[in-house]
N, C-alpha and C. Protein backbone atom coordinates (compact mmCIF):
# COMPACT_ATOMS: atom_id res chain seq x y z
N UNK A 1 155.69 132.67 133.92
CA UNK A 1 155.72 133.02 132.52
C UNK A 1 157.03 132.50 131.93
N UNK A 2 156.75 132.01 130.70
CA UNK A 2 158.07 131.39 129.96
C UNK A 2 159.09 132.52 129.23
N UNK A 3 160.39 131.95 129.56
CA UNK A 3 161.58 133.24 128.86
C UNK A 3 161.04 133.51 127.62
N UNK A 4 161.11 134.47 127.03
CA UNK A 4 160.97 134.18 124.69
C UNK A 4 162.22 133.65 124.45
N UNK A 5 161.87 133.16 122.91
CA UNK A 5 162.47 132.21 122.75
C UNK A 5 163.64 133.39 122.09
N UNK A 6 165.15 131.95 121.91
CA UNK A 6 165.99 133.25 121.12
C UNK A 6 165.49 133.59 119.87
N UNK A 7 166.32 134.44 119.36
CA UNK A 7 165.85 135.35 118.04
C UNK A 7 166.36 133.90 116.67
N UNK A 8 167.18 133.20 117.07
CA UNK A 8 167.10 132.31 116.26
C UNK A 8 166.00 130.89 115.65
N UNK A 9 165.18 130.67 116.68
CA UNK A 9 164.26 130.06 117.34
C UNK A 9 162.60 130.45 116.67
N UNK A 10 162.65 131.52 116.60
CA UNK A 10 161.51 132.36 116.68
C UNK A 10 160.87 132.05 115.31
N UNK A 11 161.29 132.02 114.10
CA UNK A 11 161.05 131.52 113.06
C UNK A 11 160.94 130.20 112.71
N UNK A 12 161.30 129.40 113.32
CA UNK A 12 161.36 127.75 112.81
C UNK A 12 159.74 127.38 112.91
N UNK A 13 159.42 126.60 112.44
CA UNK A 13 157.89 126.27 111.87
C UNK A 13 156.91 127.34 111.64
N UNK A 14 157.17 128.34 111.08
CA UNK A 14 156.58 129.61 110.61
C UNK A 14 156.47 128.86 108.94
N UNK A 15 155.09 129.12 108.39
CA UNK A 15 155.41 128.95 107.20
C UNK A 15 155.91 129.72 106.35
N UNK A 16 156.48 129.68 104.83
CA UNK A 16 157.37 131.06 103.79
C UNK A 16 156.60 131.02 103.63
N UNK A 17 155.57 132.36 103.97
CA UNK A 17 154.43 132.85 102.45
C UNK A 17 155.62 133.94 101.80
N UNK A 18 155.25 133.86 100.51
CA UNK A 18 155.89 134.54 99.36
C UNK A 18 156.99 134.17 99.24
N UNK A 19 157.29 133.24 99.59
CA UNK A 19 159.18 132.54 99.28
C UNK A 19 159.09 131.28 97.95
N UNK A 20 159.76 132.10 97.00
CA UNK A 20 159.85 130.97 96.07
C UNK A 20 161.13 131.00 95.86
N UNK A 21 161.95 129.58 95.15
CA UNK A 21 163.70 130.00 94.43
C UNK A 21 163.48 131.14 93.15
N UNK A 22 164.30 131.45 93.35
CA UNK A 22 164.58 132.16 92.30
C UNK A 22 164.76 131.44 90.92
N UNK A 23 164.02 131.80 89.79
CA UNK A 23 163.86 131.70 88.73
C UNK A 23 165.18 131.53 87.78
N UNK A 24 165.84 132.77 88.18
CA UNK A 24 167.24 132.47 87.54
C UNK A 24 168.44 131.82 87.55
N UNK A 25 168.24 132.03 89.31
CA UNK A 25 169.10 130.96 89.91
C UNK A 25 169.23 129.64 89.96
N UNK A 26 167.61 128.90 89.72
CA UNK A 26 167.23 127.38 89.28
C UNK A 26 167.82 127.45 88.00
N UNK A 27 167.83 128.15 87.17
CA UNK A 27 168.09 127.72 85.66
C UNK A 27 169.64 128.13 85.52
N UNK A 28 169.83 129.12 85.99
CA UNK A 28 171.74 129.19 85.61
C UNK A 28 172.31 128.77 86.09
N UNK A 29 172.17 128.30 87.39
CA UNK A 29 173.48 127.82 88.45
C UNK A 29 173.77 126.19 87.48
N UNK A 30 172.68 125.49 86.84
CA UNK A 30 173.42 124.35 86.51
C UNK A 30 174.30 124.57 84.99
N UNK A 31 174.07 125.58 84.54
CA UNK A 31 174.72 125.83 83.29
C UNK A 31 176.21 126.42 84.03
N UNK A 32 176.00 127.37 85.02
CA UNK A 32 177.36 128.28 85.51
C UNK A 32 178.40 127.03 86.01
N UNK A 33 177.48 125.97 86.65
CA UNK A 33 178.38 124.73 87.40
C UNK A 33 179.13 124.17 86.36
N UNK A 34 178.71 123.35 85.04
CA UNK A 34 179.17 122.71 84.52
C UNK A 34 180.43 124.07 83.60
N UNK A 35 180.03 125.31 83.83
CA UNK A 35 180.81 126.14 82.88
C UNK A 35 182.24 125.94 83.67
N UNK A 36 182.44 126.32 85.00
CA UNK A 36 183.16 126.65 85.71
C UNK A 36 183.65 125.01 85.46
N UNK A 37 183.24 124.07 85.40
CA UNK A 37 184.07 122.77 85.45
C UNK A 37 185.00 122.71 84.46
N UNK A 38 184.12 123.35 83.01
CA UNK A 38 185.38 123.04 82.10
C UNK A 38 186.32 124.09 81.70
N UNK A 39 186.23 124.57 82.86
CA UNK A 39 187.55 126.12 82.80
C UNK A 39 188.41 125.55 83.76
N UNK A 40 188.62 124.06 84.31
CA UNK A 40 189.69 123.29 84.84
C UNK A 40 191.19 122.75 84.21
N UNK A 41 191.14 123.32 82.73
CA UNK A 41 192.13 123.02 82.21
C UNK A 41 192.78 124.06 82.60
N UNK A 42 192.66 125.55 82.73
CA UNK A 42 193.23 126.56 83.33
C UNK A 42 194.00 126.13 84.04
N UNK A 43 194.10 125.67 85.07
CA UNK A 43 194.75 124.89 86.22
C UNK A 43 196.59 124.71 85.94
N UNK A 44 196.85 125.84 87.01
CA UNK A 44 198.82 125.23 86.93
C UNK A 44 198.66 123.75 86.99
N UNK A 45 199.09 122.63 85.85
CA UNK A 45 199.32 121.12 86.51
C UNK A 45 200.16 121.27 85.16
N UNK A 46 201.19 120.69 85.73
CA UNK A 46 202.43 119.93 84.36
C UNK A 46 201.95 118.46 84.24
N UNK A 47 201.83 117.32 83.32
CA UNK A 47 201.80 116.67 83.26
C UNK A 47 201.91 115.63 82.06
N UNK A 48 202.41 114.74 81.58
CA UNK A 48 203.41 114.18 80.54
C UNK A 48 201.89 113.33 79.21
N UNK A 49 200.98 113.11 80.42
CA UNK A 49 200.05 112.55 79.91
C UNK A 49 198.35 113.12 80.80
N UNK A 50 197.70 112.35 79.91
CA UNK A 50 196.33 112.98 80.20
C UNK A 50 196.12 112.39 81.72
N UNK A 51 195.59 113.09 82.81
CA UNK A 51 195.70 112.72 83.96
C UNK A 51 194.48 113.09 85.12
N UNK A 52 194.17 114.61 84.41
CA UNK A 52 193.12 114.94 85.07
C UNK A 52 191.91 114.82 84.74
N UNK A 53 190.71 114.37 85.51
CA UNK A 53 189.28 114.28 84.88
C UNK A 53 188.69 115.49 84.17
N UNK A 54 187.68 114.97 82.83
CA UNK A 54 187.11 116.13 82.30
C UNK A 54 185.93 116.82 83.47
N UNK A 55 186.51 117.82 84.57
CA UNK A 55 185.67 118.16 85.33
C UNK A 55 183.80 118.86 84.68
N UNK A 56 184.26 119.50 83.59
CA UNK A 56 183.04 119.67 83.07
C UNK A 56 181.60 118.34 82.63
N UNK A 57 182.78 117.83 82.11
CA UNK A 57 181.74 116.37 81.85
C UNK A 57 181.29 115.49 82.63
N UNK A 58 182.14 115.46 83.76
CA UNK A 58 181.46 114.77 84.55
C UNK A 58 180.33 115.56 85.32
N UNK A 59 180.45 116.83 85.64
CA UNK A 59 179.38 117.98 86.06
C UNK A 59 178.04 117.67 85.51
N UNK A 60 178.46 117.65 84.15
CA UNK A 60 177.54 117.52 83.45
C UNK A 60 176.37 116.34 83.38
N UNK A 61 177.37 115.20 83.70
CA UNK A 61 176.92 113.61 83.69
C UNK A 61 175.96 113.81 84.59
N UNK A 62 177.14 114.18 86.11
CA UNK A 62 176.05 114.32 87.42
C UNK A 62 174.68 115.01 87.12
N UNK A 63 174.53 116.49 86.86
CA UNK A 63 173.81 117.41 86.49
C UNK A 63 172.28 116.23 85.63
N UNK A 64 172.58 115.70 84.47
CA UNK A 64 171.89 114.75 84.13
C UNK A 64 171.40 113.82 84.49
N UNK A 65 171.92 113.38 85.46
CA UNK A 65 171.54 112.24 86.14
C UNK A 65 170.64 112.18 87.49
N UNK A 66 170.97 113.60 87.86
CA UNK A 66 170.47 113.71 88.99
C UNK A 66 168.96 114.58 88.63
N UNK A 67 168.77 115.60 88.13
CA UNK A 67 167.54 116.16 87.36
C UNK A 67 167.73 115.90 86.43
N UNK A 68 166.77 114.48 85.56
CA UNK A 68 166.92 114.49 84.10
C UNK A 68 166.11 116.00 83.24
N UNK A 69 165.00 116.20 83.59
CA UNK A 69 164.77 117.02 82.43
C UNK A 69 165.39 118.70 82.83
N UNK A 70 166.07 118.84 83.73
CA UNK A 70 166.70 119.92 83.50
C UNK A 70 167.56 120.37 82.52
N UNK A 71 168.19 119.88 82.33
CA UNK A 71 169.04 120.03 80.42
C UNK A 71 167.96 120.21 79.76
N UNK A 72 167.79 120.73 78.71
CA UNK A 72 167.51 120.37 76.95
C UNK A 72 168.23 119.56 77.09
N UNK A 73 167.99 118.80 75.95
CA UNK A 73 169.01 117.85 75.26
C UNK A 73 169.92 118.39 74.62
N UNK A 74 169.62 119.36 73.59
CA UNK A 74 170.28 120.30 73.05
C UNK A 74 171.60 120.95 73.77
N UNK A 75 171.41 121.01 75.13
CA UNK A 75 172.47 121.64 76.18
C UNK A 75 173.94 121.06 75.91
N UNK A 76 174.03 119.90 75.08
CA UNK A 76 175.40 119.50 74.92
C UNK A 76 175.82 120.41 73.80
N UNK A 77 175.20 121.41 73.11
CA UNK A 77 176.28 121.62 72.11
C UNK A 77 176.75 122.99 72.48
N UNK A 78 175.60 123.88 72.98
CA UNK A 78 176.53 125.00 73.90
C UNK A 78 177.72 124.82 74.95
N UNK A 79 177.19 123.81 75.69
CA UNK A 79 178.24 123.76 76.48
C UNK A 79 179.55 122.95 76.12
N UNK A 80 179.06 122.23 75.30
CA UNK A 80 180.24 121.78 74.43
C UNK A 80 181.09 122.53 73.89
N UNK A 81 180.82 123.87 73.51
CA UNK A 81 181.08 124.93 72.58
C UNK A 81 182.15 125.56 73.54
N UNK A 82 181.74 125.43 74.48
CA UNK A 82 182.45 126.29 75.57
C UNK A 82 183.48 125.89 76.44
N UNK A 83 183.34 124.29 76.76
CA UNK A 83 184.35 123.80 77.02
C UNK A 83 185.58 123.26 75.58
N UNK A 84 185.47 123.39 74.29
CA UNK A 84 186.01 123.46 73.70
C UNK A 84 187.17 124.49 73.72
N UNK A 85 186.51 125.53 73.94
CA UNK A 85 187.56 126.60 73.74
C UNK A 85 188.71 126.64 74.77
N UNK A 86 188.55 125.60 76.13
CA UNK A 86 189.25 125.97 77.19
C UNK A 86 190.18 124.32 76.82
N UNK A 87 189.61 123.69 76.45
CA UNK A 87 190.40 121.82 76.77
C UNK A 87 191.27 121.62 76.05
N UNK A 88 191.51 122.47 74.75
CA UNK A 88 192.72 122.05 74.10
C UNK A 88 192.38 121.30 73.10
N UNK A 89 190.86 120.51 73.17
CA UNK A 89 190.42 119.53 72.14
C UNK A 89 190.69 119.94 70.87
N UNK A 90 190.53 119.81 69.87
CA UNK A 90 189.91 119.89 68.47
C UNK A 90 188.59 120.50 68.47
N UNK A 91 188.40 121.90 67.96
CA UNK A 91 187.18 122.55 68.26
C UNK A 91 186.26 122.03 67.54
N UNK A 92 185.40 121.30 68.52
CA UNK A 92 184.05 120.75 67.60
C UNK A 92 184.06 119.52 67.95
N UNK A 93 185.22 118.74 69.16
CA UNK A 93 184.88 117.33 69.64
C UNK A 93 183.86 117.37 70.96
N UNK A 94 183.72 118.53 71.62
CA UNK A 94 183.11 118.21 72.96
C UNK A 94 182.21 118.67 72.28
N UNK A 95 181.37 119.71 71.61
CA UNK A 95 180.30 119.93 70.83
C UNK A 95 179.88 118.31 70.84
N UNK A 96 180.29 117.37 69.92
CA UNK A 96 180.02 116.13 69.13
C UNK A 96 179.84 115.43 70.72
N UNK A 97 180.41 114.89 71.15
CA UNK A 97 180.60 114.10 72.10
C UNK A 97 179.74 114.68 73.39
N UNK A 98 179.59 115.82 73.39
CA UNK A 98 178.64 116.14 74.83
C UNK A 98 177.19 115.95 74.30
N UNK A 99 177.25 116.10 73.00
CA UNK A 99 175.58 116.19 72.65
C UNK A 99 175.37 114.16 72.50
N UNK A 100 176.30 113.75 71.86
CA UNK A 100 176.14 112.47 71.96
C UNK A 100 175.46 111.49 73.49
N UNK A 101 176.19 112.47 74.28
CA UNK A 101 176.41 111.84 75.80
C UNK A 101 175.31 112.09 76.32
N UNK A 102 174.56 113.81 76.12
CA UNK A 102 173.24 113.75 76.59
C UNK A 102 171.89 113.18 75.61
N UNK A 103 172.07 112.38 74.70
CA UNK A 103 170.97 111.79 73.78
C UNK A 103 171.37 110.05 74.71
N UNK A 104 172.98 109.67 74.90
CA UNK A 104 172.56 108.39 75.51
C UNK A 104 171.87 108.33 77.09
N UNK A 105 172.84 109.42 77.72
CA UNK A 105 171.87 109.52 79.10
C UNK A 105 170.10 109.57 78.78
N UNK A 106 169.51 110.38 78.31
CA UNK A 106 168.60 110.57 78.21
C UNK A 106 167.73 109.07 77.78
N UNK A 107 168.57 108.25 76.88
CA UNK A 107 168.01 107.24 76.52
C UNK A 107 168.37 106.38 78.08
N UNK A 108 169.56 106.15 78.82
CA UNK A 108 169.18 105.65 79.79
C UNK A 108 168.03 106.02 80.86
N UNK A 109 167.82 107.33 80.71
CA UNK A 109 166.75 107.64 81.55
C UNK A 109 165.35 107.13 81.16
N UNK A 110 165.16 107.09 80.08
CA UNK A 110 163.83 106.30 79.38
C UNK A 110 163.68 105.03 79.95
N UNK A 111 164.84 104.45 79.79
CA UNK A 111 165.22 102.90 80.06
C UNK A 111 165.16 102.11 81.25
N UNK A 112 165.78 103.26 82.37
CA UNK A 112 165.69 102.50 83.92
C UNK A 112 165.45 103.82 84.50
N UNK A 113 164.42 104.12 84.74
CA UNK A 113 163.66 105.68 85.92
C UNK A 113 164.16 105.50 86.93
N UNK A 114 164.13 103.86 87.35
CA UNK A 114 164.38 103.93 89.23
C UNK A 114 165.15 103.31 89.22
N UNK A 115 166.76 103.94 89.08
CA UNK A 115 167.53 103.04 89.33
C UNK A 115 169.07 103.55 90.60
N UNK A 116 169.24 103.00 91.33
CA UNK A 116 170.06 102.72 92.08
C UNK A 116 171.39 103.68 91.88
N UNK A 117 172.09 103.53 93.37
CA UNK A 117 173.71 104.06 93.28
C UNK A 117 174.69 103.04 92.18
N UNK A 118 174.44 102.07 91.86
CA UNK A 118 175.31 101.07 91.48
C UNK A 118 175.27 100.98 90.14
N UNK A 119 173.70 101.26 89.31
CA UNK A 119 173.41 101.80 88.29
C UNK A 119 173.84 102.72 87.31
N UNK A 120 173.85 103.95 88.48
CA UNK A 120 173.78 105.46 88.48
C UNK A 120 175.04 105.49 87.66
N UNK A 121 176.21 104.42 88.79
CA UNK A 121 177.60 104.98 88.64
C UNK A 121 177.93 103.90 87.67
N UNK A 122 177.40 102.96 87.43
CA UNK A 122 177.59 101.64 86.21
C UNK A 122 177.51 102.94 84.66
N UNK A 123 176.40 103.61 84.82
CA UNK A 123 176.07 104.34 83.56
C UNK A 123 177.03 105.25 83.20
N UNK A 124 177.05 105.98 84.23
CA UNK A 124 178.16 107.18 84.15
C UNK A 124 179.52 106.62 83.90
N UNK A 125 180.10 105.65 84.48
CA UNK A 125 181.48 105.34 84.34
C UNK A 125 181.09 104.98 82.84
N UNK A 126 180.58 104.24 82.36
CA UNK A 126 180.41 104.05 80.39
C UNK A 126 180.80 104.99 79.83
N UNK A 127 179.59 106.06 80.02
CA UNK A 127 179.23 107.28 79.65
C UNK A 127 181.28 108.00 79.56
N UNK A 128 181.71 108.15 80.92
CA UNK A 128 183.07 108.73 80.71
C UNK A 128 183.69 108.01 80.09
N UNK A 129 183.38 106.60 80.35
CA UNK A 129 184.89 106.29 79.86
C UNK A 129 184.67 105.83 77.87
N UNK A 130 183.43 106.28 77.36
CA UNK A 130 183.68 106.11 76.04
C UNK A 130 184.09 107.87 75.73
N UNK A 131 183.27 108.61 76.51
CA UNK A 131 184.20 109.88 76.01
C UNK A 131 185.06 110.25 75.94
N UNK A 132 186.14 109.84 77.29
CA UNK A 132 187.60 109.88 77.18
C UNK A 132 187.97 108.87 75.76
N UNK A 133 187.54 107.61 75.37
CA UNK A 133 188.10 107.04 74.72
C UNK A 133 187.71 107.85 73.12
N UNK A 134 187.17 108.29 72.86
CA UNK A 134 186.73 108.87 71.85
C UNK A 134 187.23 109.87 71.19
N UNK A 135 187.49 110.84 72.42
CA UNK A 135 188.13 111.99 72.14
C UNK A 135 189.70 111.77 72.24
N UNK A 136 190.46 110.64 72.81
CA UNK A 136 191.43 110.49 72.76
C UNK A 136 191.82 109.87 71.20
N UNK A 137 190.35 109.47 70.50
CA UNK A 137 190.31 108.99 69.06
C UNK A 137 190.57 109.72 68.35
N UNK A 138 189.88 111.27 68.36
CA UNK A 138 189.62 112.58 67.64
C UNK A 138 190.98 112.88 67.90
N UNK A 139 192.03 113.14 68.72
CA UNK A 139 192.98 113.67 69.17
C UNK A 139 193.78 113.15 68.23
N UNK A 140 194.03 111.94 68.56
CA UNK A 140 194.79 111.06 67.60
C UNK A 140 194.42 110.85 66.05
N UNK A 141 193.52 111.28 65.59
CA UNK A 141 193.31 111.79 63.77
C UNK A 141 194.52 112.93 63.46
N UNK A 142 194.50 114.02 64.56
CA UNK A 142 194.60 114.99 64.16
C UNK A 142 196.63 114.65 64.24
N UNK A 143 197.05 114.07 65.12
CA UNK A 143 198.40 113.90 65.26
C UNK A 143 198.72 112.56 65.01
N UNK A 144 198.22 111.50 64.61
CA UNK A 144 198.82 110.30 64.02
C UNK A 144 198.76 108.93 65.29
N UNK A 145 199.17 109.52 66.26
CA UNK A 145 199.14 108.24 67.20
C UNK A 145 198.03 108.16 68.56
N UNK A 146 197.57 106.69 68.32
CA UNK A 146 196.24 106.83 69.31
C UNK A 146 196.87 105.64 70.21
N UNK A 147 197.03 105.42 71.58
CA UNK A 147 197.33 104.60 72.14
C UNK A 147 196.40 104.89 73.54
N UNK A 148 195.53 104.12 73.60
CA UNK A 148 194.39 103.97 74.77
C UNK A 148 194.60 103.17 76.03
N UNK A 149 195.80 103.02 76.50
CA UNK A 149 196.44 102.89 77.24
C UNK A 149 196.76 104.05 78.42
N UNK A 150 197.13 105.02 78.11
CA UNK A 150 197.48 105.90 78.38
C UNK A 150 196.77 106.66 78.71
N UNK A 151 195.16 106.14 78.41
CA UNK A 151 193.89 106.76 79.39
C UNK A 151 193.76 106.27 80.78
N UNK A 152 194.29 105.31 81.58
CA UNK A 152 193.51 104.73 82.41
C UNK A 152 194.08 105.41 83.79
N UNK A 153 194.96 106.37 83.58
CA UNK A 153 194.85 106.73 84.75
C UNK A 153 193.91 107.84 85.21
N UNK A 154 193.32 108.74 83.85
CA UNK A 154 192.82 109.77 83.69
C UNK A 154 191.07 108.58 83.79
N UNK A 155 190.82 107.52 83.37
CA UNK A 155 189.42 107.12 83.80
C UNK A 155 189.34 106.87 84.45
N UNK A 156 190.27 106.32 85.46
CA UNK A 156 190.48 105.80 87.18
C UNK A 156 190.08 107.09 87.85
N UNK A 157 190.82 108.02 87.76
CA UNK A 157 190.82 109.23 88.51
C UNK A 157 188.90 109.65 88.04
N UNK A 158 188.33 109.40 87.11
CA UNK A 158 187.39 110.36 86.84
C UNK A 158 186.27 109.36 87.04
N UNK A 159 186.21 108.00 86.87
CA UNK A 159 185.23 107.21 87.90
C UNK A 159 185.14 107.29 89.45
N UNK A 160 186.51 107.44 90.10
CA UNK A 160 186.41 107.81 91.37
C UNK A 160 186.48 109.06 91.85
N UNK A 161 186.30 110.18 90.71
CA UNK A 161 186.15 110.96 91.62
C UNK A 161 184.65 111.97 90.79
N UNK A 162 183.79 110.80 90.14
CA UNK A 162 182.28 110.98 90.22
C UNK A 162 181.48 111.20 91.03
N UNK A 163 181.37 110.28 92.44
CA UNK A 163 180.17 110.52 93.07
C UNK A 163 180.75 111.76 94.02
N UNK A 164 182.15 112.20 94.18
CA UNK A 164 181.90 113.44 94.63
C UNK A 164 181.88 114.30 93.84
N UNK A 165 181.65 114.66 92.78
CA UNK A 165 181.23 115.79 91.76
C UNK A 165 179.57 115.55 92.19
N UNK A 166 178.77 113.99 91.92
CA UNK A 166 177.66 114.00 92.07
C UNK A 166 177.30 114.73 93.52
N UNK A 167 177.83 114.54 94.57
CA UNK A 167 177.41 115.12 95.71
C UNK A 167 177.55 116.59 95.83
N UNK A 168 178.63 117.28 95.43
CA UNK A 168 178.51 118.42 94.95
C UNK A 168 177.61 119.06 93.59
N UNK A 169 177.15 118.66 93.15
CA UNK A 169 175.97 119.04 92.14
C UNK A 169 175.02 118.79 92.98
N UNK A 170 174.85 117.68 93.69
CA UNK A 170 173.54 117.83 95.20
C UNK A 170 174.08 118.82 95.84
N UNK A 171 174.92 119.34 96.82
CA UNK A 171 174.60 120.65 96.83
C UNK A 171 174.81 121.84 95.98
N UNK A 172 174.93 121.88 95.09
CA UNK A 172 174.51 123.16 94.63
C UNK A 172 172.81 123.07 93.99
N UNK A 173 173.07 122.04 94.04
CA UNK A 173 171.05 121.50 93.77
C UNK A 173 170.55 122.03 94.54
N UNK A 174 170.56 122.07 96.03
CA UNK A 174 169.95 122.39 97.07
C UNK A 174 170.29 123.67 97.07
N UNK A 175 170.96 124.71 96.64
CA UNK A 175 171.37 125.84 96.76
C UNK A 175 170.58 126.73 95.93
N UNK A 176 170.25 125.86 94.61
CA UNK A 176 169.83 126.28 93.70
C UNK A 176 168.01 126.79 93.90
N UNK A 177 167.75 125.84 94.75
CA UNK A 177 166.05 125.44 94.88
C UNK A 177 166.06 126.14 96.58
N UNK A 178 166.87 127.22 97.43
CA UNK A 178 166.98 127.34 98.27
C UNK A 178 165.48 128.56 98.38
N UNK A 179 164.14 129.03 98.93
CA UNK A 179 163.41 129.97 99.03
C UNK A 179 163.97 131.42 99.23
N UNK A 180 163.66 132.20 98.16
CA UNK A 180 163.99 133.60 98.83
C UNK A 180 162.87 134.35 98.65
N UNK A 181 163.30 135.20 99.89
CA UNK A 181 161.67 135.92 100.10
C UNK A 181 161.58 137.33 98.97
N UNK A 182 160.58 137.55 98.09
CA UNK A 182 160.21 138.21 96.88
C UNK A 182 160.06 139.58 97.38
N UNK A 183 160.78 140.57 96.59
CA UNK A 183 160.96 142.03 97.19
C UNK A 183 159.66 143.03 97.10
């Protein structure tokens, strides 16, 4: 007669009856992700010039890119709303500019369905780097001097450090869509 198996064992190819994700958890975790990104200005960092990536926006980019119709489209102006209050912007540029960003993604998604890592990150680096340039536009209305120069270390840093935001939005993707068994 054969040992039983361990207690870890014992379940593997059992099918989930009654296991679905959770309902709330599919729908908030990508709003809570991109929230928590743009509460990165919080962050002790001294720095003379703009330096760190807009962690929210790029969340966001990923978030879009990776499930298009999970957003509304609409989703840029709440969350815009919200990372406003934390970035220091001009209240009412990430409103403008996030909703902008998810009407062009969306139009890239119309445009190329199946498209590639090289694509992915061709789009997204645009995508950031006209928002940084934009809002460094809006910035500069409000105080007189715009010098776009002085972005590139802050778009360097936030093109390369995209596809690991994207891989982390894959997992919390997978976290999100994880089965739990219904009480």
């Amino acid at each position: 007669m054969a040992p039983p198996l361990p207690p870890g064992l014992r379940g593997f190819g059992k099918q989930r009856i009654n296991r679905a994700p959770s309902s709330l958890l599919a729908m908030a975790l990508p709003w809570i992700v991109v929230m928590l990104g743009s509460l990165t200005p919080l962050w002790p960092m001294i720095a003379s010039a703009p330096v760190m990536p807009p962690l929210g926006f790029l969340f966001l980019v990923a978030w879009q890119q990776m499930r298009p119709g999970l957003f509304p489209v609409w989703a840029g102006l709440p969350l815009g709303l919200f990372d406003d209050l934390y970035s220091g912007q001009p209240f009412g540029s990430a409103v403008t500019l996030w909703s902008i960003a998810m009407l062009v993604l969306d139009f890239v998604e119309l445009r190329f369905p199946w498209r590639g890592i090289a694509l992915t990150w061709v789009a997204a680096s645009a995508v950031i780097g006209l928002y940084l340039l934009l809002a460094h536009f809006i910035v500069g209305l409000g105080t007189g001097g715009i010098d776009p120069g002085i972005l590139i270390p802050q778009f360097g840093l936030s093109i390369l450090a995209y596809p690991i935001v994207a891989r982390l939005v894959g997992l919390a993707d997978r976290m999100r869509l994880i089965p739990i068994q219904a009480a």
